[in-house]
Structure formats: structure tokens, C-alpha cells
Protein backbone atom coordinates (compact mmCIF):
# COMPACT_ATOMS: atom_id res chain seq x y z
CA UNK A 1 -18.93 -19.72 8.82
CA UNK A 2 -19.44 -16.83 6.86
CA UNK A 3 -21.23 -16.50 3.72
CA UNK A 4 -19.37 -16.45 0.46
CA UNK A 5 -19.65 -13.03 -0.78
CA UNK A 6 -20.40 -12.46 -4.75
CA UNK A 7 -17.52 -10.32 -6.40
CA UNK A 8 -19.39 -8.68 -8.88
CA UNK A 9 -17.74 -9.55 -12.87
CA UNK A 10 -15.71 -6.39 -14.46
CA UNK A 11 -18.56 -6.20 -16.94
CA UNK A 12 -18.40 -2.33 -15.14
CA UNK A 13 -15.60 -0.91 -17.92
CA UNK A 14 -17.30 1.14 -19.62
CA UNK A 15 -16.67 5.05 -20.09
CA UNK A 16 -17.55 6.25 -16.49
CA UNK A 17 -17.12 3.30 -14.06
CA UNK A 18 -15.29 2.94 -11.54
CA UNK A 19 -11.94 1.05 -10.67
CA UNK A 20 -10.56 0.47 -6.79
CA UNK A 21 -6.99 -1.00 -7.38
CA UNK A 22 -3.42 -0.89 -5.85
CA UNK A 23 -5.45 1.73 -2.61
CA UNK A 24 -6.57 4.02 -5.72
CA UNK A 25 -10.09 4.72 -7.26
CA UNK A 26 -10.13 5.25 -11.23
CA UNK A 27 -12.83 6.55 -13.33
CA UNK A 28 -12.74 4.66 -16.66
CA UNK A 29 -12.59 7.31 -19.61
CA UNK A 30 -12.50 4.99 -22.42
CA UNK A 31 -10.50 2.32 -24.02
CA UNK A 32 -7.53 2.73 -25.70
CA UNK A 33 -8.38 3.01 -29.55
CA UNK A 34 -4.88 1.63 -30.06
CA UNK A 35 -4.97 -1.28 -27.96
CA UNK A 36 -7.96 -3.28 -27.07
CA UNK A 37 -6.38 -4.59 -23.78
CA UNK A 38 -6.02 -1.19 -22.43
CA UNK A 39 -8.10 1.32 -20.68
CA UNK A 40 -7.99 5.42 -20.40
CA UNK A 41 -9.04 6.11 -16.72
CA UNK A 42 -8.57 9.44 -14.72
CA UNK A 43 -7.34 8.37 -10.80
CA UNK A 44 -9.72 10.14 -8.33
CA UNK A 45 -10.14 12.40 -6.47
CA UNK A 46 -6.98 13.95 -8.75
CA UNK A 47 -4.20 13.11 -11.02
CA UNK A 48 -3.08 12.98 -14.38
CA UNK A 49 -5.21 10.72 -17.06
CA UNK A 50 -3.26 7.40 -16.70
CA UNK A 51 -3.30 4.09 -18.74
CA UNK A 52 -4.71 0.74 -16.85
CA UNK A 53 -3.84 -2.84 -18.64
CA UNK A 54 -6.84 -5.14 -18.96
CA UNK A 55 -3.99 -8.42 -18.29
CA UNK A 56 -2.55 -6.59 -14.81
CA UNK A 57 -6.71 -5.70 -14.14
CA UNK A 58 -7.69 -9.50 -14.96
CA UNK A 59 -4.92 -11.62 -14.19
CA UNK A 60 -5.44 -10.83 -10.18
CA UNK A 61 -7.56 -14.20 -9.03
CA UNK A 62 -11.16 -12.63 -7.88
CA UNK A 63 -10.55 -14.09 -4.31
CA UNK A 64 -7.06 -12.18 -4.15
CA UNK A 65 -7.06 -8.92 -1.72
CA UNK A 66 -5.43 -7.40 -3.92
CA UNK A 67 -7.85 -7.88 -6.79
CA UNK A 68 -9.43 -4.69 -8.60
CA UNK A 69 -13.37 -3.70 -7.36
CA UNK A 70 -15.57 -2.57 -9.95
CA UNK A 71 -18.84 -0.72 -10.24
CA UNK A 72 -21.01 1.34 -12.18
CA UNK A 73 -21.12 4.00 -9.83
CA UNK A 74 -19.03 6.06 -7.04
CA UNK A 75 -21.50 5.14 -4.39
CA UNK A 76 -21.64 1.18 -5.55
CA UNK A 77 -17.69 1.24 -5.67
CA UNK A 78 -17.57 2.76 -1.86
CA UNK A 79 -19.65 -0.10 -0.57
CA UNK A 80 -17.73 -2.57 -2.25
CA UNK A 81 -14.58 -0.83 -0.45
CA UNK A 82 -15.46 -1.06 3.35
CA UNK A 83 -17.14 -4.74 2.55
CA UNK A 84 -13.99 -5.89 1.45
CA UNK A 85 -11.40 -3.73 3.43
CA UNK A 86 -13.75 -2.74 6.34
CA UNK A 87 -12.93 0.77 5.88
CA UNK A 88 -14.20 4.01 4.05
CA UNK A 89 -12.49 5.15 0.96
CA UNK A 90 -12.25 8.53 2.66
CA UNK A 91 -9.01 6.51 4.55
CA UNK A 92 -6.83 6.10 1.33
CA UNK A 93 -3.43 7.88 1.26
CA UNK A 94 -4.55 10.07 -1.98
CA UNK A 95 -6.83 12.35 0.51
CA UNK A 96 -4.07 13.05 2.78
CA UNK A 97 -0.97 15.95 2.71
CA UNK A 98 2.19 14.56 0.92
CA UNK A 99 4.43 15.44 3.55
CA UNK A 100 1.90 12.42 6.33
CA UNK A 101 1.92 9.76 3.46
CA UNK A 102 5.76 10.01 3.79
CA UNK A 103 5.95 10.20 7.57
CA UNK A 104 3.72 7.37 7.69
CA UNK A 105 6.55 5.25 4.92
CA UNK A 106 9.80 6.14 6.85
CA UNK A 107 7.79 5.19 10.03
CA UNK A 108 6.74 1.62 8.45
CA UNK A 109 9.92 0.99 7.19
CA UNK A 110 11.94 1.99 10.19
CA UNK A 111 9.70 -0.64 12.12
CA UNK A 112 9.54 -3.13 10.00
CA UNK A 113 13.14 -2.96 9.17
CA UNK A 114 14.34 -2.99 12.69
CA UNK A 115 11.89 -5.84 13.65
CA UNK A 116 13.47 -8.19 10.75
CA UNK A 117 16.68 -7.26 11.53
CA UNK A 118 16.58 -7.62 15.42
CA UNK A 119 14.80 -10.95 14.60
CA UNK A 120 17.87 -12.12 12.40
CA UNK A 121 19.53 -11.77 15.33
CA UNK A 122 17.63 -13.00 17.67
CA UNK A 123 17.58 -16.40 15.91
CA UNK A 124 21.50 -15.96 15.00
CA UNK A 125 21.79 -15.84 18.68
CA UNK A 126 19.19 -18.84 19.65
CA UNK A 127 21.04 -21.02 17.34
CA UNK A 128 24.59 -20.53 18.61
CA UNK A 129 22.94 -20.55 22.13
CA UNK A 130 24.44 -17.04 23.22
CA UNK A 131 22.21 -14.57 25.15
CA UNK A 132 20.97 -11.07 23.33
CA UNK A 133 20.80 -7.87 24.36
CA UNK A 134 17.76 -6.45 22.91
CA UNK A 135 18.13 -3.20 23.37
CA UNK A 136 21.99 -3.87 21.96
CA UNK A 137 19.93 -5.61 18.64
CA UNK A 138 18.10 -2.63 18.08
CA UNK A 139 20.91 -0.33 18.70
CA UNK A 140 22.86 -2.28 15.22
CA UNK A 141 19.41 -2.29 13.56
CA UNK A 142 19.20 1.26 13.59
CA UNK A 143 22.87 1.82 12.30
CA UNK A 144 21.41 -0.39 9.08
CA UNK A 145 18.82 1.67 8.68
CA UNK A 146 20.41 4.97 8.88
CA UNK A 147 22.14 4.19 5.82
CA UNK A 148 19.06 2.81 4.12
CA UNK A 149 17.52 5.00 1.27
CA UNK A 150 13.99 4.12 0.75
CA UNK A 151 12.05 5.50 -3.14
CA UNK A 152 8.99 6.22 -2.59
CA UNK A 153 6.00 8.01 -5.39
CA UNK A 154 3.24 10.46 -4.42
CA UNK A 155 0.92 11.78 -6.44
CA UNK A 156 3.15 11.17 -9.55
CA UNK A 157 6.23 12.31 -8.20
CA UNK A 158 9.14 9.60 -7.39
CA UNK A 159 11.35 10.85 -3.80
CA UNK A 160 14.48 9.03 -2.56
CA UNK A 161 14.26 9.77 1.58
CA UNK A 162 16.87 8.59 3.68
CA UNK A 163 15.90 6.85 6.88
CA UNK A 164 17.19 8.21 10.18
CA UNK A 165 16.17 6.98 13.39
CA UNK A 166 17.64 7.04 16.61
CA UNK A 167 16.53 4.36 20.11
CA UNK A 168 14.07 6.86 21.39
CA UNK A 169 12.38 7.92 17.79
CA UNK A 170 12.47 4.28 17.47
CA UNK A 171 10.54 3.62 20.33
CA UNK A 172 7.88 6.43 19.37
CA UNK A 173 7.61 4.84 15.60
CA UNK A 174 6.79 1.03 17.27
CA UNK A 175 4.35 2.69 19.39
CA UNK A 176 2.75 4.78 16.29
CA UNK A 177 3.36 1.72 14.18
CA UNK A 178 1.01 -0.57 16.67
CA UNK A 179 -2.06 1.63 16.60
């Protein structure tokens, strides 16, 4: 059994610590001299100074993957990032071109939306006790998803894409999508 792992307290908020939340780093600037439950942070490596809320920081149970990290210092914060996630921060979207962090979306959501779909139909089919084509599934998937529009925000800016996939990109996205 492994070892329960200390998750160090946020007691690390003060003007030049460091936030990991929602895949992002933060550098803590200073709290908001309006509103006590707020902080000033700058995301990292760049971006425009944005506000953080102590209650969406806080509120996230400790034990939760999706709760914050905090540290004093870049290097701490790091560590704290591969124990947790078992990977380096280098691997977060922010250090990569716009134009992958969008191939890599449509190419998750074509997937995942085909694989629900073809599912649905699978157990639509099971139930009434009628064979499938699979092939046939994914073919009606795909029409669904060609007329899905998917909003998406990098680096500040908000994009509407609209999927398109055909059987044989298909194919190529599940086999991208698996590794």
C-alpha cells in the first residue's frame, strides 16, 4: 500500500508563490486590496495578470486531482507537479503552438464523441437484440459530429472550430488518441 503523501497547506500565498491549478502555473502578485478572498497572480510562463478566488482555490477537497499545488518556489512547485501527475510541467498545453493545443481538442473530441455515440448504439442495439454494424455506427457518429461546433480558449482568446472528420481521419485520430 502506498504511503499517504502530505499535501503541503496553502500557507504559500504570499506575493511570489506559486499556484498549479486547472494545467496552469500562477505566480501570486498580491491580494486584492478590494477583496480579501481574492488574489492578483500573473499565469506563467505568459499571459495577462489575472484574478484567482480564494473560495474556487479552497473549496477543492485536498485529496481531489483537481485540487490547486502550492509552493514557495518554482522548483518546489515542479516537484509537487510530477509527484502528483507523474509528469514534468514542461508537458502543459501553455508551452506548446496554438494551432497543436487545438489539433489535439478536435482530435479528443472527435474520439470521444464517436466512442459515446457508437456506444449508444451499441447498447440500443443489444437491448432490442438486433446485430450492429460497427463500421455502419461510426459512419452515423461521424455525420453527428460534423455538425458539432466545439468553443474552445487559448491563451486568452475564445475560438468556435467546427469538427470534421471523415472514417479514415477517424481511424488516424483513435490511433493518435490511444498513445
Amino acid at each position: 500500500m502506498k504511503p499517504a503523501r502530505h499535501l503541503p497547506a496553502p500557507q504559500t500565498l504570499q506575493p511570489g508563490h506559486y499556484i498549479f491549478w486547472q494545467q496552469r502555473t500562477y505566480q501570486v502578485i498580491t491580494p486584492d486590496p478590494d477583496n480579501a478572498l481574492l488574489l492578483r497572480a500573473q499565469p506563467l510562463p505568459e499571459g495577462p495578470e489575472t484574478t484567482l478566488s480564494l473560495l474556487d482555490l479552497l473549496a477543492i477537497p485536498r485529496t481531489s486531482p483537481s485540487a490547486p499545488l502550492f509552493a514557495p518556489t518554482l522548483e518546489a512547485l515542479h516537484q509537487q507537479i510530477e509527484e502528483q501527475y507523474g509528469y514534468a510541467p514542461g508537458a502543459t498545453t501553455h508551452d506548446l503552438p496554438d494551432s497543436y493545443v487545438i489539433k489535439a481538442r478536435i482530435i479528443t473530441s472527435v474520439v470521444e464523441t464517436v466512442r459515446n455515440l457508437v456506444s449508444g448504439d451499441e447498447r440500443r442495439a443489444k437491448a432490442r437484440g438486433e446485430s450492429m454494424s460497427r463500421e455502419q455506427a461510426i459512419r452515423r457518429a461521424l455525420l453527428t459530429v460534423n455538425t458539432t461546433v466545439i468553443r474552445m480558449q487559448t491563451r486568452g482568446t475564445s475560438q468556435e472550430i467546427k469538427l470534421h472528420a471523415g472514417l479514415t481521419s477517424y481511424y488516424k485520430y483513435e490511433r493518435l488518441y490511444e498513445t
